[in-house]
PDB file of N, CA and C in Angstrom:
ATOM      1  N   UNK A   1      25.142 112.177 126.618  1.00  0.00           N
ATOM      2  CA  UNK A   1      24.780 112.991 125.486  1.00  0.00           C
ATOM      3  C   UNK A   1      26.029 113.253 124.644  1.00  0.00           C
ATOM      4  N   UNK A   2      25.881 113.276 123.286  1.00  0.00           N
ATOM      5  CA  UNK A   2      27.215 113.336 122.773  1.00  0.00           C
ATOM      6  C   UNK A   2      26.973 115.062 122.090  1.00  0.00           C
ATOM      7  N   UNK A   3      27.914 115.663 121.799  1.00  0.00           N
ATOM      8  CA  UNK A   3      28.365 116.791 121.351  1.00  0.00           C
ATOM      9  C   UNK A   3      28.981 116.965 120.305  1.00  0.00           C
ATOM     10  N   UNK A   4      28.980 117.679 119.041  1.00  0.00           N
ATOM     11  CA  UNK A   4      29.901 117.640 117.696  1.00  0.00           C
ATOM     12  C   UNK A   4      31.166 118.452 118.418  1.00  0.00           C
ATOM     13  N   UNK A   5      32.392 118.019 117.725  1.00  0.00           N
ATOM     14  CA  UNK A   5      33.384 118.822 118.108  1.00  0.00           C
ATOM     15  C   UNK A   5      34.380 119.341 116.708  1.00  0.00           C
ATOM     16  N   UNK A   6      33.837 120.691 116.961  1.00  0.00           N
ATOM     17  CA  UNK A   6      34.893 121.010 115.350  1.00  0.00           C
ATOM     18  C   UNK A   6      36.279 121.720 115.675  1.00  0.00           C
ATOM     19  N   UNK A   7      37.483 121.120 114.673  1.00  0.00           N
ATOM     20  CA  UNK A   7      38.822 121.234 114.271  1.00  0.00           C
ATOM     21  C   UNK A   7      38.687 122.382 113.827  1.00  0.00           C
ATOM     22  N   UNK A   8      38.945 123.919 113.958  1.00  0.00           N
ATOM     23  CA  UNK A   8      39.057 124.573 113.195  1.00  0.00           C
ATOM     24  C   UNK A   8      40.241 124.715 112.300  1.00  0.00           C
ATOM     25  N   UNK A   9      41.102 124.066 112.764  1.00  0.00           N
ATOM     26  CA  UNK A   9      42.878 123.841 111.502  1.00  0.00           C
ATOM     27  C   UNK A   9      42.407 122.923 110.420  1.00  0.00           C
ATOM     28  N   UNK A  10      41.424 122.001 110.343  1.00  0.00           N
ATOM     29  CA  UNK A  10      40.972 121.071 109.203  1.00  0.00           C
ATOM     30  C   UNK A  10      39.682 121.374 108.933  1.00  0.00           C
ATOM     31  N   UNK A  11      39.158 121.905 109.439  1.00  0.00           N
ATOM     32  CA  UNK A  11      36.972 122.136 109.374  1.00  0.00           C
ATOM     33  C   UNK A  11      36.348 120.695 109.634  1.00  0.00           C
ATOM     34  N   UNK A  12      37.624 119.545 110.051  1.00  0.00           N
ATOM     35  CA  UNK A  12      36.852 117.952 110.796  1.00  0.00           C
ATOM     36  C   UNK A  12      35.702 118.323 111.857  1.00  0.00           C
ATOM     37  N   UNK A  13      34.888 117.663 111.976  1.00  0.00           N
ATOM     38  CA  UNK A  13      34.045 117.297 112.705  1.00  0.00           C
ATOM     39  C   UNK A  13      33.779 115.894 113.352  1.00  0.00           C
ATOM     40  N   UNK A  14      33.618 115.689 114.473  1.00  0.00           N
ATOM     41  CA  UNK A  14      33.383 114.600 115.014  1.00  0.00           C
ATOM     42  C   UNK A  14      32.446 114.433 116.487  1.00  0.00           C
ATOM     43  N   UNK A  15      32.016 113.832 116.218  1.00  0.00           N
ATOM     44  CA  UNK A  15      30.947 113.406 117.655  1.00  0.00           C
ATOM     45  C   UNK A  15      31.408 112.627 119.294  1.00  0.00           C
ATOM     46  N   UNK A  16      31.406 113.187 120.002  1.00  0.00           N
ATOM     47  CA  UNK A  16      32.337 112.927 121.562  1.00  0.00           C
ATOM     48  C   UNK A  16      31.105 113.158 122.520  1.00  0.00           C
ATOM     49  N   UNK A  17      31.204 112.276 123.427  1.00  0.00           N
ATOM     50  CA  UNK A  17      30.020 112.234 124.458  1.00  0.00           C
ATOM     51  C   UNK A  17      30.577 112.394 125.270  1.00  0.00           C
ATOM     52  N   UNK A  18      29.922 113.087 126.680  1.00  0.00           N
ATOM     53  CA  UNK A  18      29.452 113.677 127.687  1.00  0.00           C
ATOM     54  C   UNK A  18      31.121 113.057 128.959  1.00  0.00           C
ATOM     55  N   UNK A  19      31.232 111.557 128.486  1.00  0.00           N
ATOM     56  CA  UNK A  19      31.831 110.656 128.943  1.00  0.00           C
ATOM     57  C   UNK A  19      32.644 110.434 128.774  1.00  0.00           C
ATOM     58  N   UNK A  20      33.398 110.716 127.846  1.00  0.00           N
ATOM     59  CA  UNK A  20      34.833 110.429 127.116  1.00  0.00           C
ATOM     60  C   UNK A  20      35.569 112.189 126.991  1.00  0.00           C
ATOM     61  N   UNK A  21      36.935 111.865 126.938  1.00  0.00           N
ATOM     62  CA  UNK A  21      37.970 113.116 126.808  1.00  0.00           C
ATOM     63  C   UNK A  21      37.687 113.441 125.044  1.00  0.00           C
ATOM     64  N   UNK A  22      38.068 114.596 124.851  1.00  0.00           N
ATOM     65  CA  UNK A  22      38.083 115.030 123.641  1.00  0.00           C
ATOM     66  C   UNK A  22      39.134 114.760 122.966  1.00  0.00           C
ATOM     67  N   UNK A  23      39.943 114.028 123.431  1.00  0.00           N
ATOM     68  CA  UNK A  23      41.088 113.209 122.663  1.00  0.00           C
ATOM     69  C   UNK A  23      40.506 112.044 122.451  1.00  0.00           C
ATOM     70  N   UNK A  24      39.792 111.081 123.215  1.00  0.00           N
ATOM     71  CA  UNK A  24      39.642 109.846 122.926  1.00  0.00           C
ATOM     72  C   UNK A  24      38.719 109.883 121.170  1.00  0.00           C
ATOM     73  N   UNK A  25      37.410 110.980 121.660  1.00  0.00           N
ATOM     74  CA  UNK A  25      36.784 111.088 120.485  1.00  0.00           C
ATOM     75  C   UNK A  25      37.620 111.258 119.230  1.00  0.00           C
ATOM     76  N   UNK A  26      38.822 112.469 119.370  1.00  0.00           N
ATOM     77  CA  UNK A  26      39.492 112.964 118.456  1.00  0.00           C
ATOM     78  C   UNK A  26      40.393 111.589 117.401  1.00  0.00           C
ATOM     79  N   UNK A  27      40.595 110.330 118.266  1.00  0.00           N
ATOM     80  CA  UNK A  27      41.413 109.860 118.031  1.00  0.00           C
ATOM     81  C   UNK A  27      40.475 108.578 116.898  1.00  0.00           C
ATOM     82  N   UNK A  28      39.051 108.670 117.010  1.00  0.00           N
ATOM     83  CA  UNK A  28      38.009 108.072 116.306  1.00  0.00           C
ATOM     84  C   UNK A  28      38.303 108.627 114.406  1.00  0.00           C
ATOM     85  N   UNK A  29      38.979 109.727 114.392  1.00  0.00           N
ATOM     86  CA  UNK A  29      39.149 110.381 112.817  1.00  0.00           C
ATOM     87  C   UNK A  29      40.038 109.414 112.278  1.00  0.00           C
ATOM     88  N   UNK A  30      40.828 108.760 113.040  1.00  0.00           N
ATOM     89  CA  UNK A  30      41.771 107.606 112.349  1.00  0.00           C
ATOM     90  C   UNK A  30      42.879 108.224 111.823  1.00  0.00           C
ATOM     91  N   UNK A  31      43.572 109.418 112.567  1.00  0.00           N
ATOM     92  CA  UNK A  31      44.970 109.962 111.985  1.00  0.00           C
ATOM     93  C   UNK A  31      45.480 109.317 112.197  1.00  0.00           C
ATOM     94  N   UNK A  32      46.754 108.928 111.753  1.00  0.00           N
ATOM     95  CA  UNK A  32      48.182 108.396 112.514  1.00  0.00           C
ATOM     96  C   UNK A  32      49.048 109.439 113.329  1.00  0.00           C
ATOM     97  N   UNK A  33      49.263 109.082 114.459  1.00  0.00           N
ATOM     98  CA  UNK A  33      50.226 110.329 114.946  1.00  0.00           C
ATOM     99  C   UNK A  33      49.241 111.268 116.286  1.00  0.00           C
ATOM    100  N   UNK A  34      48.548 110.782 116.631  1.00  0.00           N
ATOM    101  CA  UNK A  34      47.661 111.044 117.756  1.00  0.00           C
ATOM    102  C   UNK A  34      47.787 110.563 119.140  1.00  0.00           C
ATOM    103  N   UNK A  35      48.412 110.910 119.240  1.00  0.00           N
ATOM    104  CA  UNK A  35      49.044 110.400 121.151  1.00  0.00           C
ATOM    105  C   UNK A  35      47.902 110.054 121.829  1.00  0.00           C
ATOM    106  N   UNK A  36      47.383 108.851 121.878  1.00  0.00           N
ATOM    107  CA  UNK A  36      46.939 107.886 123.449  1.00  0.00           C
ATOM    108  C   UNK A  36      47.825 107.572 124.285  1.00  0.00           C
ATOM    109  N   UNK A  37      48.803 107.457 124.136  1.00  0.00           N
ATOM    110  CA  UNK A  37      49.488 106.801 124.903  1.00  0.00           C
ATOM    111  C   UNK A  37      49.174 107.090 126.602  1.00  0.00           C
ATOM    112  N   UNK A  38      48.865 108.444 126.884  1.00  0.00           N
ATOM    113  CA  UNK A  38      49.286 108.796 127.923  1.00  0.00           C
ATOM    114  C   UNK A  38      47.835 109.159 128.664  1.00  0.00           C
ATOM    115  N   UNK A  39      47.264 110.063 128.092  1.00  0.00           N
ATOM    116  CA  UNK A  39      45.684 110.385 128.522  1.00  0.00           C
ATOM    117  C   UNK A  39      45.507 110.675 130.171  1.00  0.00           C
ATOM    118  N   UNK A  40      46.668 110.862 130.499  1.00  0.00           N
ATOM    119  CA  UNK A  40      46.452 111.597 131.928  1.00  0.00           C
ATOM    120  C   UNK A  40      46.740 112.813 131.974  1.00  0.00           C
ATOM    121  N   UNK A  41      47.501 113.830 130.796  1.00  0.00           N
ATOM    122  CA  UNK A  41      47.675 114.799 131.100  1.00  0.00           C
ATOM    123  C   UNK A  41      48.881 114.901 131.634  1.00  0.00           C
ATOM    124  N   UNK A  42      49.823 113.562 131.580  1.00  0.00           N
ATOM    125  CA  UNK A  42      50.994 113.956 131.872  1.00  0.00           C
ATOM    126  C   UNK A  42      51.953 114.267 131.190  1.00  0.00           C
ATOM    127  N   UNK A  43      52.034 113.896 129.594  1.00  0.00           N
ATOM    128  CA  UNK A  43      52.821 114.263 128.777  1.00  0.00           C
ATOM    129  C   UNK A  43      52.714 115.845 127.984  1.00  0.00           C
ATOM    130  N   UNK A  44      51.299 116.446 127.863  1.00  0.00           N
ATOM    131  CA  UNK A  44      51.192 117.686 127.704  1.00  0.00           C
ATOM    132  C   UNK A  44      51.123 118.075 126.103  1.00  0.00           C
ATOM    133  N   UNK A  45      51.036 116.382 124.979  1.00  0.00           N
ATOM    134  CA  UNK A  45      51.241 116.687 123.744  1.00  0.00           C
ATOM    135  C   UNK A  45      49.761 117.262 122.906  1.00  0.00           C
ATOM    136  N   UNK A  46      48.643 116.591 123.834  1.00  0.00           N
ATOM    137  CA  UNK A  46      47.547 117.094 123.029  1.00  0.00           C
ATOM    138  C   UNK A  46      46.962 118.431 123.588  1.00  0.00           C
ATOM    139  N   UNK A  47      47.642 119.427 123.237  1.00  0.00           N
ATOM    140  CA  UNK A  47      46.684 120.628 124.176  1.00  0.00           C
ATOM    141  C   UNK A  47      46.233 121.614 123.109  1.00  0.00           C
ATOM    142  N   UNK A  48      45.058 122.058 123.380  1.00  0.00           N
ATOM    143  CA  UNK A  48      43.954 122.398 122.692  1.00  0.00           C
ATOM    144  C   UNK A  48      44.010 123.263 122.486  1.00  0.00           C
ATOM    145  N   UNK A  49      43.275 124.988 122.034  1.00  0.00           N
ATOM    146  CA  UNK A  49      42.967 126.083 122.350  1.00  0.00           C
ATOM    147  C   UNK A  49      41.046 125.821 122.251  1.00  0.00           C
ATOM    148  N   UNK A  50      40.095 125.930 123.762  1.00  0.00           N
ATOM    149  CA  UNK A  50      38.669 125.939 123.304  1.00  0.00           C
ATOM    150  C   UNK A  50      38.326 127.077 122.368  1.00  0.00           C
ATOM    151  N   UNK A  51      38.013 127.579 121.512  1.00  0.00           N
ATOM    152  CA  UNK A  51      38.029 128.902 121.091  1.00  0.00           C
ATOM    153  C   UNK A  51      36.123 129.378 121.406  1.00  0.00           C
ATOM    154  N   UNK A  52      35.087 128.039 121.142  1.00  0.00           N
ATOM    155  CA  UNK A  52      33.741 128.048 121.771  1.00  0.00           C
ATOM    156  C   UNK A  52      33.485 126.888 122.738  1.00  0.00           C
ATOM    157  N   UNK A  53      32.341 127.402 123.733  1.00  0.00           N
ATOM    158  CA  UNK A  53      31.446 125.928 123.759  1.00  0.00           C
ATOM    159  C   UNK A  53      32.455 125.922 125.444  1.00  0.00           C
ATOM    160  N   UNK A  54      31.332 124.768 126.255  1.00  0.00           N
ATOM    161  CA  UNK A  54      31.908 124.595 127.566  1.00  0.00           C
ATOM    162  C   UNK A  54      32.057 122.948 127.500  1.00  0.00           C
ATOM    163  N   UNK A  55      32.784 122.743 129.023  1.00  0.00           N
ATOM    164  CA  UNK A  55      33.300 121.751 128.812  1.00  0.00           C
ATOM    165  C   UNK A  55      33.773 121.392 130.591  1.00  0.00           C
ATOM    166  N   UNK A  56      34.034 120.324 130.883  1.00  0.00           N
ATOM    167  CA  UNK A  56      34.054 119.594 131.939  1.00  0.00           C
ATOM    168  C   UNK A  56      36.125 119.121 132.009  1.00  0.00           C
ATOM    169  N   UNK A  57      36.307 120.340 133.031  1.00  0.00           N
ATOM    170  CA  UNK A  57      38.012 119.891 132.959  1.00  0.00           C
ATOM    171  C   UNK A  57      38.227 119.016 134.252  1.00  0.00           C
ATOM    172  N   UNK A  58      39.262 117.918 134.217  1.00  0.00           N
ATOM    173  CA  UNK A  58      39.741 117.298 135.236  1.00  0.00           C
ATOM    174  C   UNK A  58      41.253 117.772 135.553  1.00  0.00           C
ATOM    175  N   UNK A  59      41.646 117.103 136.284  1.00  0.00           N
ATOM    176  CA  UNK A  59      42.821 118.008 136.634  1.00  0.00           C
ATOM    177  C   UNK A  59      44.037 117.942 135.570  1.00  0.00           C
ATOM    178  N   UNK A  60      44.859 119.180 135.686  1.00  0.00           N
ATOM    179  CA  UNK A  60      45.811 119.123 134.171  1.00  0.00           C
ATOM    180  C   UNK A  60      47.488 119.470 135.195  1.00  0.00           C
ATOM    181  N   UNK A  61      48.366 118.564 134.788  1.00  0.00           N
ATOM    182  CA  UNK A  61      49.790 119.188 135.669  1.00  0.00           C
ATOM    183  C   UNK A  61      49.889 120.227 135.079  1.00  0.00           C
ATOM    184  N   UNK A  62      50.351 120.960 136.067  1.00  0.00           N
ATOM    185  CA  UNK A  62      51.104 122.513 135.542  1.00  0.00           C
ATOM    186  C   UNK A  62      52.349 121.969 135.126  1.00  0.00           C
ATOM    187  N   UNK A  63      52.635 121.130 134.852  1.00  0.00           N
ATOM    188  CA  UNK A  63      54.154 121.344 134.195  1.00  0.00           C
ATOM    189  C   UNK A  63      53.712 121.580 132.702  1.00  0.00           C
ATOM    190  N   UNK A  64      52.944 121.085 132.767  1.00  0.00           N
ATOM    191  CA  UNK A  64      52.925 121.320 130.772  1.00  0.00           C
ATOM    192  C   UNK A  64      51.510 122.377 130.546  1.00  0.00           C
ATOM    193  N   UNK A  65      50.691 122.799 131.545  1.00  0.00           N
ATOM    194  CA  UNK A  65      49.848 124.305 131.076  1.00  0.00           C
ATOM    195  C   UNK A  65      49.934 124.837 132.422  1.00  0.00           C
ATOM    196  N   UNK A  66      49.962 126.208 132.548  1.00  0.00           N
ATOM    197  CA  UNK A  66      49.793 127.263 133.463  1.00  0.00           C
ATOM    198  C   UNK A  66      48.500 128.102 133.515  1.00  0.00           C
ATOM    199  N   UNK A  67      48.491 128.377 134.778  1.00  0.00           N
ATOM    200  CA  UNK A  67      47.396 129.132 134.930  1.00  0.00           C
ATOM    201  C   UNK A  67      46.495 129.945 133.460  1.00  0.00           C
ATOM    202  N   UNK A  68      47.825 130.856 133.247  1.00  0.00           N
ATOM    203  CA  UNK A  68      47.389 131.875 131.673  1.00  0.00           C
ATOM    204  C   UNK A  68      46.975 131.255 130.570  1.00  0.00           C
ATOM    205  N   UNK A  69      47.328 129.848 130.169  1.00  0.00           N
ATOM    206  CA  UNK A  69      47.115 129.660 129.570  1.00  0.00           C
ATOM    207  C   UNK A  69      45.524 128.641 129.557  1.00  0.00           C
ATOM    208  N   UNK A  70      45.489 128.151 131.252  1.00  0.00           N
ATOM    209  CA  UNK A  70      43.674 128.112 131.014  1.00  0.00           C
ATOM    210  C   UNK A  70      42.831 129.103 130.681  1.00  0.00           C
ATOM    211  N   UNK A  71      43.326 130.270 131.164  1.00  0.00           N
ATOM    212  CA  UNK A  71      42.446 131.584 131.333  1.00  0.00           C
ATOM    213  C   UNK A  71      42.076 132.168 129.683  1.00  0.00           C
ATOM    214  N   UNK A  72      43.121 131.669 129.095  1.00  0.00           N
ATOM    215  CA  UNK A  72      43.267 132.148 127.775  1.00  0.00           C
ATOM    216  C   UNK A  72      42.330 130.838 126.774  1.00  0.00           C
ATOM    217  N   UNK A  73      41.876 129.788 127.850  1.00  0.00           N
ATOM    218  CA  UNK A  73      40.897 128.793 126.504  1.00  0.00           C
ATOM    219  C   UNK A  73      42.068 127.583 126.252  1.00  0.00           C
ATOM    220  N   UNK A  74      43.356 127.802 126.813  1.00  0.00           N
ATOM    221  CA  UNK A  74      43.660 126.178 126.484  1.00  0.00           C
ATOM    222  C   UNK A  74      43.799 125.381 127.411  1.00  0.00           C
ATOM    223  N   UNK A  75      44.094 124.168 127.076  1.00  0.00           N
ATOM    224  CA  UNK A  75      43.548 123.080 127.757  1.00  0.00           C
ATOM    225  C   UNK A  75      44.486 122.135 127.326  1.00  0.00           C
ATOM    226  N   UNK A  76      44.115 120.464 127.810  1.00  0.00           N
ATOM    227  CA  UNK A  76      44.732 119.161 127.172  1.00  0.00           C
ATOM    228  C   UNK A  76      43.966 118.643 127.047  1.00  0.00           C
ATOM    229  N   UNK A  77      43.497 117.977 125.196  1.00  0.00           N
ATOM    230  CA  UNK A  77      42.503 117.642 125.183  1.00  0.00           C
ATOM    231  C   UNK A  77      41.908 116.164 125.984  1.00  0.00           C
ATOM    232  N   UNK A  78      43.039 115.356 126.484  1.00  0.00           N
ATOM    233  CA  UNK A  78      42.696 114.148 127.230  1.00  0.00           C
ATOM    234  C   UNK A  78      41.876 114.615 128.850  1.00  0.00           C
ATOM    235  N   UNK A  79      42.191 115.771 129.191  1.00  0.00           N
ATOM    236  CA  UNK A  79      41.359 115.906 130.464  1.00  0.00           C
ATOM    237  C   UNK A  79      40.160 116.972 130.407  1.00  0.00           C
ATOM    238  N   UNK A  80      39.511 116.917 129.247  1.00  0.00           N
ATOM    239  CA  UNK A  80      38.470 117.374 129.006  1.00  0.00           C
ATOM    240  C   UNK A  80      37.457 117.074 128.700  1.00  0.00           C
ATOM    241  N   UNK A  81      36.023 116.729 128.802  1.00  0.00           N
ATOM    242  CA  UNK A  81      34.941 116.326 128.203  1.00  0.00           C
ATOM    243  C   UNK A  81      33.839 117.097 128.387  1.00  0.00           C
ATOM    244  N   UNK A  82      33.349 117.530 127.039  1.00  0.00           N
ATOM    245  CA  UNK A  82      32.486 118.320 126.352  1.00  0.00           C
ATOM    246  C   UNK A  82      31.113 118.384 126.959  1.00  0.00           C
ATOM    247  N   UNK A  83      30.860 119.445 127.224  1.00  0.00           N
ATOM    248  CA  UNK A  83      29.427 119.739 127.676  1.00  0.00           C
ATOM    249  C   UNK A  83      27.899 120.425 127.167  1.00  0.00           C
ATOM    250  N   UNK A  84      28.835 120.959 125.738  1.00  0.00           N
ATOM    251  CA  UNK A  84      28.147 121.697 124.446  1.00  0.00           C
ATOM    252  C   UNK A  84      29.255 121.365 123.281  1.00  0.00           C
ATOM    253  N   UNK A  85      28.507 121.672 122.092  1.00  0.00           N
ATOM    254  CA  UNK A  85      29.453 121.480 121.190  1.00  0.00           C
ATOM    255  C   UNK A  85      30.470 122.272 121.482  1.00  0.00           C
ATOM    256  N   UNK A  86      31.739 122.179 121.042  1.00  0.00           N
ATOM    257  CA  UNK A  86      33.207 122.741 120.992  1.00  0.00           C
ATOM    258  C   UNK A  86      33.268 122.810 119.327  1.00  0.00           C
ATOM    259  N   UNK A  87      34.612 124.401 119.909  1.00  0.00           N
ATOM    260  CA  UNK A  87      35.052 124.452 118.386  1.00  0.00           C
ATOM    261  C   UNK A  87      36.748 124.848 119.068  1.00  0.00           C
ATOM    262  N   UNK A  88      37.543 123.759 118.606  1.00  0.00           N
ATOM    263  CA  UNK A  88      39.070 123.779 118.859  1.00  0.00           C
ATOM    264  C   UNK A  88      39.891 123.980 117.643  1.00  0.00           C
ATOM    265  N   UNK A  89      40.924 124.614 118.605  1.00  0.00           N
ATOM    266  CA  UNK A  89      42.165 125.084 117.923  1.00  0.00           C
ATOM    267  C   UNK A  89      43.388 124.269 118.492  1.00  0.00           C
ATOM    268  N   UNK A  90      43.828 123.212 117.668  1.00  0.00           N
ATOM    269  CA  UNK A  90      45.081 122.534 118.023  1.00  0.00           C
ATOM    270  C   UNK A  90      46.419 123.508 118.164  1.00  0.00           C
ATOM    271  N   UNK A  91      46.800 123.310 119.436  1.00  0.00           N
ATOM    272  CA  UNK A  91      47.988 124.125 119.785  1.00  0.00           C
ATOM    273  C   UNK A  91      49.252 123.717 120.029  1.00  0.00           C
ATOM    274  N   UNK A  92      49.153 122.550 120.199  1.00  0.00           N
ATOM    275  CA  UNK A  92      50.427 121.156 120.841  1.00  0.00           C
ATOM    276  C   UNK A  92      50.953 120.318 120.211  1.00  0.00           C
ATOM    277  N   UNK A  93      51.719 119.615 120.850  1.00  0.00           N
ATOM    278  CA  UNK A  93      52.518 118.941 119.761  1.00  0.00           C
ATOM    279  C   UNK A  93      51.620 117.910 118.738  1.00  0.00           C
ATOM    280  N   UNK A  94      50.356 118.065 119.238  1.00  0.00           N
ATOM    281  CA  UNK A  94      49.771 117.225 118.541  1.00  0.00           C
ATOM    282  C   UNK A  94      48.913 117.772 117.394  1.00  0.00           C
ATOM    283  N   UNK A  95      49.621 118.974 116.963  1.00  0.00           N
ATOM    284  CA  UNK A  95      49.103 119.888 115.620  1.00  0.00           C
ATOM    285  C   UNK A  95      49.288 118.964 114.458  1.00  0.00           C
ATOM    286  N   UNK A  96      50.567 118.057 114.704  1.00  0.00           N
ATOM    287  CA  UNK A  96      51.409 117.874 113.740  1.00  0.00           C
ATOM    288  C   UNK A  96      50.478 116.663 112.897  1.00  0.00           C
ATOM    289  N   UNK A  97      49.693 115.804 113.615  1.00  0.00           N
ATOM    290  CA  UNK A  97      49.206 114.485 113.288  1.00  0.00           C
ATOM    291  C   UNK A  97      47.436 115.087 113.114  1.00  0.00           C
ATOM    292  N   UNK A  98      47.228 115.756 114.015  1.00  0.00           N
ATOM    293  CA  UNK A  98      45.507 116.625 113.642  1.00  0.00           C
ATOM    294  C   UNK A  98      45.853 117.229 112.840  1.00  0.00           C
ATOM    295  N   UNK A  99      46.486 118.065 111.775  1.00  0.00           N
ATOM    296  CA  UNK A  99      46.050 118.839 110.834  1.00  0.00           C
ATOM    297  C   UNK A  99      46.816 118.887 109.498  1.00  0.00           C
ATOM    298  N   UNK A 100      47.083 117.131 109.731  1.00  0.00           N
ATOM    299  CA  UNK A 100      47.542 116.690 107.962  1.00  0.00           C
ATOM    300  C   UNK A 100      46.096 117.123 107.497  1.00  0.00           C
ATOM    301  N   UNK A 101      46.203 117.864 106.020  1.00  0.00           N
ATOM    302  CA  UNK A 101      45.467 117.499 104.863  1.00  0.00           C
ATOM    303  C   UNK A 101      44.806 116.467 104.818  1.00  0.00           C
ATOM    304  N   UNK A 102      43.632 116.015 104.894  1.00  0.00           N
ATOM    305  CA  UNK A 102      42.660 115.409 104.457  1.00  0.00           C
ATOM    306  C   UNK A 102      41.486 115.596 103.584  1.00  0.00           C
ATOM    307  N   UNK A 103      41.344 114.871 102.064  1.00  0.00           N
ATOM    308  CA  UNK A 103      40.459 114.894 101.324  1.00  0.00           C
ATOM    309  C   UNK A 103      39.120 114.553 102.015  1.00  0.00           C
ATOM    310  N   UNK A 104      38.828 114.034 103.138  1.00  0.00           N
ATOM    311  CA  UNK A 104      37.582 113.313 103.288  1.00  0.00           C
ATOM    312  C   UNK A 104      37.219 114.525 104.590  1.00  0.00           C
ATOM    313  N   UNK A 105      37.933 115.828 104.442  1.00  0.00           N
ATOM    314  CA  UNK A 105      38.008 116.818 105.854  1.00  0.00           C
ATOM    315  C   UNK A 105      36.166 117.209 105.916  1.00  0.00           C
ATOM    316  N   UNK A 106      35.304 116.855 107.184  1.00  0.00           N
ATOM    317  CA  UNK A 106      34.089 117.296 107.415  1.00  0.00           C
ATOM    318  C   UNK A 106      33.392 116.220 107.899  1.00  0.00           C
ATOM    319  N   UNK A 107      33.914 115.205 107.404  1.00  0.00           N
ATOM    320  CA  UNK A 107      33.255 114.098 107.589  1.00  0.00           C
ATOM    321  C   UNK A 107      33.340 113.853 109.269  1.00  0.00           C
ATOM    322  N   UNK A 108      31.779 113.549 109.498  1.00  0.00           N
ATOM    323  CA  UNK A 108      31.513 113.342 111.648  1.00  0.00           C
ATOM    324  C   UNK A 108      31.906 111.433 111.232  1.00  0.00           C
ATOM    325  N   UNK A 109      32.952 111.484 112.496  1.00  0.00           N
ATOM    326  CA  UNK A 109      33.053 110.330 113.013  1.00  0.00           C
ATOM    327  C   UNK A 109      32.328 109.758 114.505  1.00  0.00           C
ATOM    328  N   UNK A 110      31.182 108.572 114.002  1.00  0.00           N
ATOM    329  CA  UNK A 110      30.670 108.904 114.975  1.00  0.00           C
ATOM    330  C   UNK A 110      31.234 108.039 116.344  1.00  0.00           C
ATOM    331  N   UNK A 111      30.672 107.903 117.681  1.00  0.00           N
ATOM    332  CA  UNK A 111      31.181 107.731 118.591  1.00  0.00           C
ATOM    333  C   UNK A 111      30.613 106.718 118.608  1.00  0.00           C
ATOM    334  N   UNK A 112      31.369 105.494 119.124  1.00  0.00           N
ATOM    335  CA  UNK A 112      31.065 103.783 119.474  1.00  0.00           C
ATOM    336  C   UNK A 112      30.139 103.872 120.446  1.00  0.00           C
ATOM    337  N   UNK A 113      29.267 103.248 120.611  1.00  0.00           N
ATOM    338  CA  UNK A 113      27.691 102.774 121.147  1.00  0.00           C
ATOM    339  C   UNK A 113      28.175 102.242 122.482  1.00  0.00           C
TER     340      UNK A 113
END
């Protein structure tokens, strides 16, 4: 089942299924500057704030989030996948490449078949 997932730093929207991390979806908007590279959660650049909505976590190193800061709604978005729609708040180093300015901001990218 796929889920909309909204940017609240841009008002983007995009569509992420049941099956995939909320980075992989995220990375469907076509920014430049969006870290795949790593998608285990070991580098710690895409981390989220959930602000709504539940979601399916896999395991995250504590070197790069702590306890408080799950408790508090953040996360990495590569070890997460959506279980209701989400509404995120980019918190990590990966603010920098999610929340260029975009004229085309709203537009759902949808998720490959």
């Amino acid at each position: 089942m796929k889920h909309e997932i909204l940017i609240t730093d841009t008002g983007e929207r995009y569509l992420c299924d049941e099956n995939e991390s909320v980075l992989v979806g995220m990375a469907r908007l076509g920014r430049k500057g969006i870290p795949l590279g790593c998608r285990g959660g070991g580098c710690g650049v895409c981390k989220v704030e959930v602000v709504e909505g539940r979601y399916h976590a896999q395991v995250m190193s504590r070197a790069h989030i702590c306890e408080e800061e799950i408790a508090a709604g953040q996360v990495l978005a590569c070890r997460i996948r959506p279980q209701s729609p989400l509404t995120v708040r980019v918190v990590g180093g990966l603010r920098k490449a999610a929340c260029r300015p975009r004229p085309e901001a709203g537009v759902i990218a949808e998720a490959a078949e």
